[in-house]
C-alpha atoms as a PDB file:
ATOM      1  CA  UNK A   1      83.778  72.891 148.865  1.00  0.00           C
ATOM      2  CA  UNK A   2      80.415  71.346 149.651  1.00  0.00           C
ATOM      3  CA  UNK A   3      78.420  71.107 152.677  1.00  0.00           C
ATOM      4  CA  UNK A   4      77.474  67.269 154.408  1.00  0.00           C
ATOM      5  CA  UNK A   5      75.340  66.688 157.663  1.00  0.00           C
ATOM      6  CA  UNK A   6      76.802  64.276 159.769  1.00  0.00           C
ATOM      7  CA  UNK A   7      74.038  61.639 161.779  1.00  0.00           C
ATOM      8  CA  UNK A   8      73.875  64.078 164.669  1.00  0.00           C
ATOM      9  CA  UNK A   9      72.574  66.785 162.366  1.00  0.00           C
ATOM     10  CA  UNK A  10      75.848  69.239 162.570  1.00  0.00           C
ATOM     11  CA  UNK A  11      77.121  70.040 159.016  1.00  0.00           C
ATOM     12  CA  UNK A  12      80.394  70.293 158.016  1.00  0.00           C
ATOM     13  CA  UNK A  13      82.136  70.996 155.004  1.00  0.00           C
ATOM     14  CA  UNK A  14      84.438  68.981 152.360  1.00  0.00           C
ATOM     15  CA  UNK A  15      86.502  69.413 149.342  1.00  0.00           C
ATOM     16  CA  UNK A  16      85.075  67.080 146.664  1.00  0.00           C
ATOM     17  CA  UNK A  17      86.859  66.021 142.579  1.00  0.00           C
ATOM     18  CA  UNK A  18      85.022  64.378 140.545  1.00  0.00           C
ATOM     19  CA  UNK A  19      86.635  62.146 137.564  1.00  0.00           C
ATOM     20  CA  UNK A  20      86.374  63.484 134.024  1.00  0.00           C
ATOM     21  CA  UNK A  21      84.791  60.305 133.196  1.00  0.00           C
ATOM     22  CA  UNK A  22      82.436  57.549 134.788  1.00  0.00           C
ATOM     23  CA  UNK A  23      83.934  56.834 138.131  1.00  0.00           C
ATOM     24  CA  UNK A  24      85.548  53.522 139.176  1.00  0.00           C
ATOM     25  CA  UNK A  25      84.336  53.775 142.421  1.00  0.00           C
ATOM     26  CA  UNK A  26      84.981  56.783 145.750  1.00  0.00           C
ATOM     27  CA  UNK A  27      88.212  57.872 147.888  1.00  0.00           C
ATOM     28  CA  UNK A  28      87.716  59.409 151.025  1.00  0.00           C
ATOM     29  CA  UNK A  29      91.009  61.574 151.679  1.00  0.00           C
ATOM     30  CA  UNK A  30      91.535  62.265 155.870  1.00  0.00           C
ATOM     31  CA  UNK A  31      93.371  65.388 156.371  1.00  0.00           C
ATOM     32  CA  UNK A  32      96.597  65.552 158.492  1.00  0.00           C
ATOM     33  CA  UNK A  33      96.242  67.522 161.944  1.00  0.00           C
ATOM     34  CA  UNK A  34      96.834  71.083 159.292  1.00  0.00           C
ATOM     35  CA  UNK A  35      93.221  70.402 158.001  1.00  0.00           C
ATOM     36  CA  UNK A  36      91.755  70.096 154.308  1.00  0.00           C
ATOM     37  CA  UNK A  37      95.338  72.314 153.198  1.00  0.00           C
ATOM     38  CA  UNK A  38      96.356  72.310 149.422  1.00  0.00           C
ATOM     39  CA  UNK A  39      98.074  69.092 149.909  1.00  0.00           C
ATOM     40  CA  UNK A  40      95.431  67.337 151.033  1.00  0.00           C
ATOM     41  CA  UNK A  41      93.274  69.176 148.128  1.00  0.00           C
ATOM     42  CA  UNK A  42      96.037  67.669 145.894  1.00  0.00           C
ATOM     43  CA  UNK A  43      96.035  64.102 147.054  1.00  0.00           C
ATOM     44  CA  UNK A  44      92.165  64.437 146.256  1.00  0.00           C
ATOM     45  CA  UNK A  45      92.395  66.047 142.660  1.00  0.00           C
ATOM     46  CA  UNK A  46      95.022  63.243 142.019  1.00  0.00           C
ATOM     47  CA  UNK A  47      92.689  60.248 143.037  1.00  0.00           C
ATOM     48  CA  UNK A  48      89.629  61.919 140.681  1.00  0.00           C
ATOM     49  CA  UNK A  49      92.194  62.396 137.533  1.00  0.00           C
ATOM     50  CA  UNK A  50      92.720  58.296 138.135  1.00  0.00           C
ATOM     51  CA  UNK A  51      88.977  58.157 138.065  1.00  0.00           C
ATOM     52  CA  UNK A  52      87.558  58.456 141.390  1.00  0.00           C
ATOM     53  CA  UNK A  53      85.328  60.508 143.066  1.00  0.00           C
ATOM     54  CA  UNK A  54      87.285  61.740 145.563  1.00  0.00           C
ATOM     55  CA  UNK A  55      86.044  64.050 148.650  1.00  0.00           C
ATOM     56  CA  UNK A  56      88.505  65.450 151.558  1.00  0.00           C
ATOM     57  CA  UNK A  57      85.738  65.925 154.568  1.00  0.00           C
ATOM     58  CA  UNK A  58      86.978  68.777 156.872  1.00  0.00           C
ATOM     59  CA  UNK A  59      86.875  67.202 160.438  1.00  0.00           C
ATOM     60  CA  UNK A  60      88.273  70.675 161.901  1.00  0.00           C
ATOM     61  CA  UNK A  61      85.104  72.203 161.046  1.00  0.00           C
ATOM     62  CA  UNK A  62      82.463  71.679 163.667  1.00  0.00           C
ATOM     63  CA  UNK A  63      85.423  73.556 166.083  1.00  0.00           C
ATOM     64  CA  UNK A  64      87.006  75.769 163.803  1.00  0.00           C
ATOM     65  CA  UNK A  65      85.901  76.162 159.680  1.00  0.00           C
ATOM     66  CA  UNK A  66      88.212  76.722 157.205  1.00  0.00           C
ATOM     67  CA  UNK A  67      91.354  75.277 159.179  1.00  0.00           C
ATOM     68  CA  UNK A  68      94.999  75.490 156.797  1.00  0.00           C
ATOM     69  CA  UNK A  69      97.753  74.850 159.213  1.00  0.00           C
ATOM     70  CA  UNK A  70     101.502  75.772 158.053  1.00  0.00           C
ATOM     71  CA  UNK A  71     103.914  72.352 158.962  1.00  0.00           C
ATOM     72  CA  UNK A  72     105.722  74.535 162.029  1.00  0.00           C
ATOM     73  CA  UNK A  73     105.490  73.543 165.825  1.00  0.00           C
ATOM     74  CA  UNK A  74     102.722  76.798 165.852  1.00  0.00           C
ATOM     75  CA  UNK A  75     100.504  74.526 163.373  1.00  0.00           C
ATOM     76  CA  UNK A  76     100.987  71.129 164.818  1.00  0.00           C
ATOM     77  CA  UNK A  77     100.409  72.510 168.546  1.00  0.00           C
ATOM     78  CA  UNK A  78      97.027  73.927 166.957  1.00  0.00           C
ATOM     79  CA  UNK A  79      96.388  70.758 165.196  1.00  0.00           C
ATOM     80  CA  UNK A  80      96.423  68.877 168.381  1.00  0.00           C
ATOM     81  CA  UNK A  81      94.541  70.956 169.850  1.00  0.00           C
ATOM     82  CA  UNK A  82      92.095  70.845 167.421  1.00  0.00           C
ATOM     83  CA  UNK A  83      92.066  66.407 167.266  1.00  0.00           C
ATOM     84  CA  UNK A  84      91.303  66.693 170.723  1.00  0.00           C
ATOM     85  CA  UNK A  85      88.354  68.927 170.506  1.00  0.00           C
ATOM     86  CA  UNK A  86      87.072  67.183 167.547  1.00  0.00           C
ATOM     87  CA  UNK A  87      87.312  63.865 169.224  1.00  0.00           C
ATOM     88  CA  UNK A  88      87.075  59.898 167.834  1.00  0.00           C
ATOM     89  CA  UNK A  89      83.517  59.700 167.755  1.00  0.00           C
ATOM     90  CA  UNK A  90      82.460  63.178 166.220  1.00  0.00           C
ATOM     91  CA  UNK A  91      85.276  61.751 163.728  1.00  0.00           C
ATOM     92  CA  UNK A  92      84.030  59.104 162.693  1.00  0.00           C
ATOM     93  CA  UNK A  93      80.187  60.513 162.438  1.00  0.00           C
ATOM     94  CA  UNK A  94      81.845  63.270 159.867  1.00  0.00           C
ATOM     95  CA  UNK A  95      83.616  60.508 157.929  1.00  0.00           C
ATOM     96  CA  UNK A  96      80.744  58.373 157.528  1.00  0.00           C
ATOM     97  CA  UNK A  97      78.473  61.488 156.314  1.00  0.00           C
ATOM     98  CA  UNK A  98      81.602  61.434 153.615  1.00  0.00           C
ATOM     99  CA  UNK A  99      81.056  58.159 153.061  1.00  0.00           C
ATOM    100  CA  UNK A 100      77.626  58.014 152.681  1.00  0.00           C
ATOM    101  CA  UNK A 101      77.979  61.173 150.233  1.00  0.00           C
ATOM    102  CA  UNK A 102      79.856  59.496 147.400  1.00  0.00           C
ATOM    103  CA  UNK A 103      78.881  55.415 147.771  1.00  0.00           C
ATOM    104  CA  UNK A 104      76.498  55.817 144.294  1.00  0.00           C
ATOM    105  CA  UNK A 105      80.005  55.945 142.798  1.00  0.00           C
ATOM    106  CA  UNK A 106      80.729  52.130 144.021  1.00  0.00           C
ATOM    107  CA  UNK A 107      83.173  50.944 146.049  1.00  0.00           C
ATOM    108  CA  UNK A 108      84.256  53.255 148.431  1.00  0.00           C
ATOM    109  CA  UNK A 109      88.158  53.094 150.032  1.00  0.00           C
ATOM    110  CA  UNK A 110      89.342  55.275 152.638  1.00  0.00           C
ATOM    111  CA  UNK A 111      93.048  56.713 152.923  1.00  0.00           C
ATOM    112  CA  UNK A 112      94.422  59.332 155.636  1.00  0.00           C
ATOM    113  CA  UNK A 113      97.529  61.079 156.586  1.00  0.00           C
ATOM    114  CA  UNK A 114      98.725  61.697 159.866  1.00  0.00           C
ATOM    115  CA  UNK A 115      95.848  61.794 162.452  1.00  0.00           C
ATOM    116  CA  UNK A 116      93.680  60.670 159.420  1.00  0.00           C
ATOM    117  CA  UNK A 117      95.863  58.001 159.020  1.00  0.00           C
ATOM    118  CA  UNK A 118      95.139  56.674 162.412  1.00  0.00           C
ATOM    119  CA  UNK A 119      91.222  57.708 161.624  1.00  0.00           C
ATOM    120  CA  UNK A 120      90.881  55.860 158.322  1.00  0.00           C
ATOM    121  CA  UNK A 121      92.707  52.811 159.920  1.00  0.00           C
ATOM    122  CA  UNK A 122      90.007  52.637 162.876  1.00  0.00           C
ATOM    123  CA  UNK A 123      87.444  53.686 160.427  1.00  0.00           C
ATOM    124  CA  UNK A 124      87.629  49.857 159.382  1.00  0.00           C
ATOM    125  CA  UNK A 125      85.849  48.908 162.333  1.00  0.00           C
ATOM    126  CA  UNK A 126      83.908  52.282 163.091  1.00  0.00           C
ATOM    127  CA  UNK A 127      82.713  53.516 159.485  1.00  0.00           C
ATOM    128  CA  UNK A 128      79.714  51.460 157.499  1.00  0.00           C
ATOM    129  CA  UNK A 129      80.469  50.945 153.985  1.00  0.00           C
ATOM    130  CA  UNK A 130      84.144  50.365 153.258  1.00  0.00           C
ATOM    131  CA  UNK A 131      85.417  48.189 150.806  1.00  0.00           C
ATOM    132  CA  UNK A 132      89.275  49.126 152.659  1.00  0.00           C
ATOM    133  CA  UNK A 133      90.785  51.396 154.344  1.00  0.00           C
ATOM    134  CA  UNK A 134      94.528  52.720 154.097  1.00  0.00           C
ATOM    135  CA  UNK A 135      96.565  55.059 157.187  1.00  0.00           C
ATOM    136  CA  UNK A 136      99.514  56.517 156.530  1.00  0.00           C
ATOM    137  CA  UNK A 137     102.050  57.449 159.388  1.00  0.00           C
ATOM    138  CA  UNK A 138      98.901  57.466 161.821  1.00  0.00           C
ATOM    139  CA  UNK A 139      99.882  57.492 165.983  1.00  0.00           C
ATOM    140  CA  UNK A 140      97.580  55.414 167.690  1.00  0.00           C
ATOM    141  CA  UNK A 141      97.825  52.273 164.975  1.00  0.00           C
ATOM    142  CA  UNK A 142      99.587  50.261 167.120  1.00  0.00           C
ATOM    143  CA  UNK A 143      97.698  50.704 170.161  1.00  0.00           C
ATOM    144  CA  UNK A 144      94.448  49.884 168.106  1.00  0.00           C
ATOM    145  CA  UNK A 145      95.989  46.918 166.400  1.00  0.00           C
ATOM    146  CA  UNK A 146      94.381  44.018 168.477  1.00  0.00           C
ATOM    147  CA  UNK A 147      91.425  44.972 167.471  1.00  0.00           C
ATOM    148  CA  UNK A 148      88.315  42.601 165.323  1.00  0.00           C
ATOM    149  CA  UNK A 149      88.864  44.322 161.234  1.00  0.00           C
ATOM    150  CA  UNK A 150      85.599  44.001 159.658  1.00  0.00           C
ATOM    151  CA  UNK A 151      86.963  45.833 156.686  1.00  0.00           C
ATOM    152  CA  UNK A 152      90.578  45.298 154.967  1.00  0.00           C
ATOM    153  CA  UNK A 153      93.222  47.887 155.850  1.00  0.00           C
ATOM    154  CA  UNK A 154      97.168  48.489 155.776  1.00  0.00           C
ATOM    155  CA  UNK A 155      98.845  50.899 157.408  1.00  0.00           C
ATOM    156  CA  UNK A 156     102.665  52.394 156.759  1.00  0.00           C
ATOM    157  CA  UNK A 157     104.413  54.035 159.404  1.00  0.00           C
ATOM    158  CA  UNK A 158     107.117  56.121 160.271  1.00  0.00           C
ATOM    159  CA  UNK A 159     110.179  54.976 162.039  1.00  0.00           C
ATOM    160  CA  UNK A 160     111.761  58.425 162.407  1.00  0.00           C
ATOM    161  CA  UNK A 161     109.020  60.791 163.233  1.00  0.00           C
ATOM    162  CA  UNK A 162     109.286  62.598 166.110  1.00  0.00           C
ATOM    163  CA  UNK A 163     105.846  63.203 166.286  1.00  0.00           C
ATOM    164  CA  UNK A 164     105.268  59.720 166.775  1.00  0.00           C
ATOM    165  CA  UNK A 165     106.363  58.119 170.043  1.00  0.00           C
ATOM    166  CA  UNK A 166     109.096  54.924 169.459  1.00  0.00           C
ATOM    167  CA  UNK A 167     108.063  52.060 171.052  1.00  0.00           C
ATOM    168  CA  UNK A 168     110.064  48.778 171.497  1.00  0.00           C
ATOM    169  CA  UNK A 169     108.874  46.218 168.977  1.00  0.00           C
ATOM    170  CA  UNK A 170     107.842  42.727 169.952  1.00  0.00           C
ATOM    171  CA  UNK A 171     108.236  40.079 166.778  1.00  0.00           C
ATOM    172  CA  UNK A 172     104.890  38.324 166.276  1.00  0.00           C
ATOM    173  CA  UNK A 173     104.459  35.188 164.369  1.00  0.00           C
ATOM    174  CA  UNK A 174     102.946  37.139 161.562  1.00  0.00           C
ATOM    175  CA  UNK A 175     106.070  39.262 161.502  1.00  0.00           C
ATOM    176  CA  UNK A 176     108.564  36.552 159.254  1.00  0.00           C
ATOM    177  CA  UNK A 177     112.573  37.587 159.180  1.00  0.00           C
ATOM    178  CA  UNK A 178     113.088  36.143 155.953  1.00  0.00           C
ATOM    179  CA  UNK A 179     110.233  35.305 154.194  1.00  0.00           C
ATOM    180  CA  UNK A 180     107.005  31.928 154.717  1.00  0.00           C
ATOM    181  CA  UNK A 181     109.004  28.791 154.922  1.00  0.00           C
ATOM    182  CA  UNK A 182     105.215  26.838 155.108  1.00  0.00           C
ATOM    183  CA  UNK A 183     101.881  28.113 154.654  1.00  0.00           C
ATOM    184  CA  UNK A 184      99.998  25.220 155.213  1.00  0.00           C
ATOM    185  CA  UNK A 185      96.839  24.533 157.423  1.00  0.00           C
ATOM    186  CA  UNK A 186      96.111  28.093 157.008  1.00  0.00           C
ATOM    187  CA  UNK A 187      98.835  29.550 159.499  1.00  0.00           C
ATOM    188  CA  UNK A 188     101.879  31.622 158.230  1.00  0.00           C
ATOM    189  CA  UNK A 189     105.422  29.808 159.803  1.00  0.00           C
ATOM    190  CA  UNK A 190     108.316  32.193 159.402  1.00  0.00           C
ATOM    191  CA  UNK A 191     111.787  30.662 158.419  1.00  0.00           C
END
């Protein structure tokens, strides 16, 4: 683990891997609502042995240090908990310190899990320096959706999570049944 100081001047720690060789560029890994846990340590060591410099900033910390959640309803009520004490902004300050910590490598992507799948999806409009940014199964996408994206993301969601809320799903233009019948004057027509 290493230490980072966020903008405000709070420090926090983070699990960093460096890749055995020169890097290709940086991965910053957002934990789940169970914190900087051995699978988010694993995601991380993964992305360095592919040649990244990878770094897992622990947003839990300026509440609660050290925070390794089990996957029960105990861990995800504390989890919660915790997200809501950390807040968006304090967030996003913590993942640009991250960031900012490993850009000398190149380009730097983001990807998060969970709550920091939702993070590292609004991170493309909140976070300087991104060359993308990746969420998986992150509440909140949808509701941020309409927003301007200054950096490239995707997301993937789940459609049988129960910690996520099922909507109803409108079908937008963008949103074909069967694949781009014409792609012409820059618009996408479904069949």
């Amino acid at each position: 683990m290493i230490e980072l100081t966020a903008g405000d001047g709070h420090t926090f720690s983070a699990y960093r891997a460096d890749p055995p060789d020169a890097p290709k560029g940086a991965v910053v890994v957002l934990q789940e609502v169970f914190g900087v846990n051995p699978h988010i340590r694993q995601i991380t060591d993964a992305f360095a042995a592919r040649g990244y410099v990878a770094i897992a900033p622990s947003l839990f910390d300026s509440i609660k240090p050290g925070v390794e959640l089990g996957y029960d309803d105990a861990g995800v009520a504390e989890g919660i908990a915790l997200m809501q004490q950390v807040g968006k902004e304090r967030a996003f300050a913590e993942i640009q310190a991250a960031v900012d910590a490993v850009k000398s490598a190149g380009k730097v992507a983001i990807v998060g899990y969970c709550w920091g799948g939702y993070l590292a999806y609004a991170a493309g409009n909140h976070v300087n320096g991104l060359a993308c940014a990746v969420g998986y199964y992150g509440g909140g996408i949808v509701a941020s959706a309409y927003s301007p994206i200054p950096a490239p993301r995707t997301a993937s969601t789940a459609t049988s999570a129960t910690a996520i809320r099922k909507r109803p799903r409108k079908r937008r233009w963008s949103e074909p049944r069967s694949g781009f019948r014409n792609m012409s004057r820059g618009r996408l027509r479904s069949r």
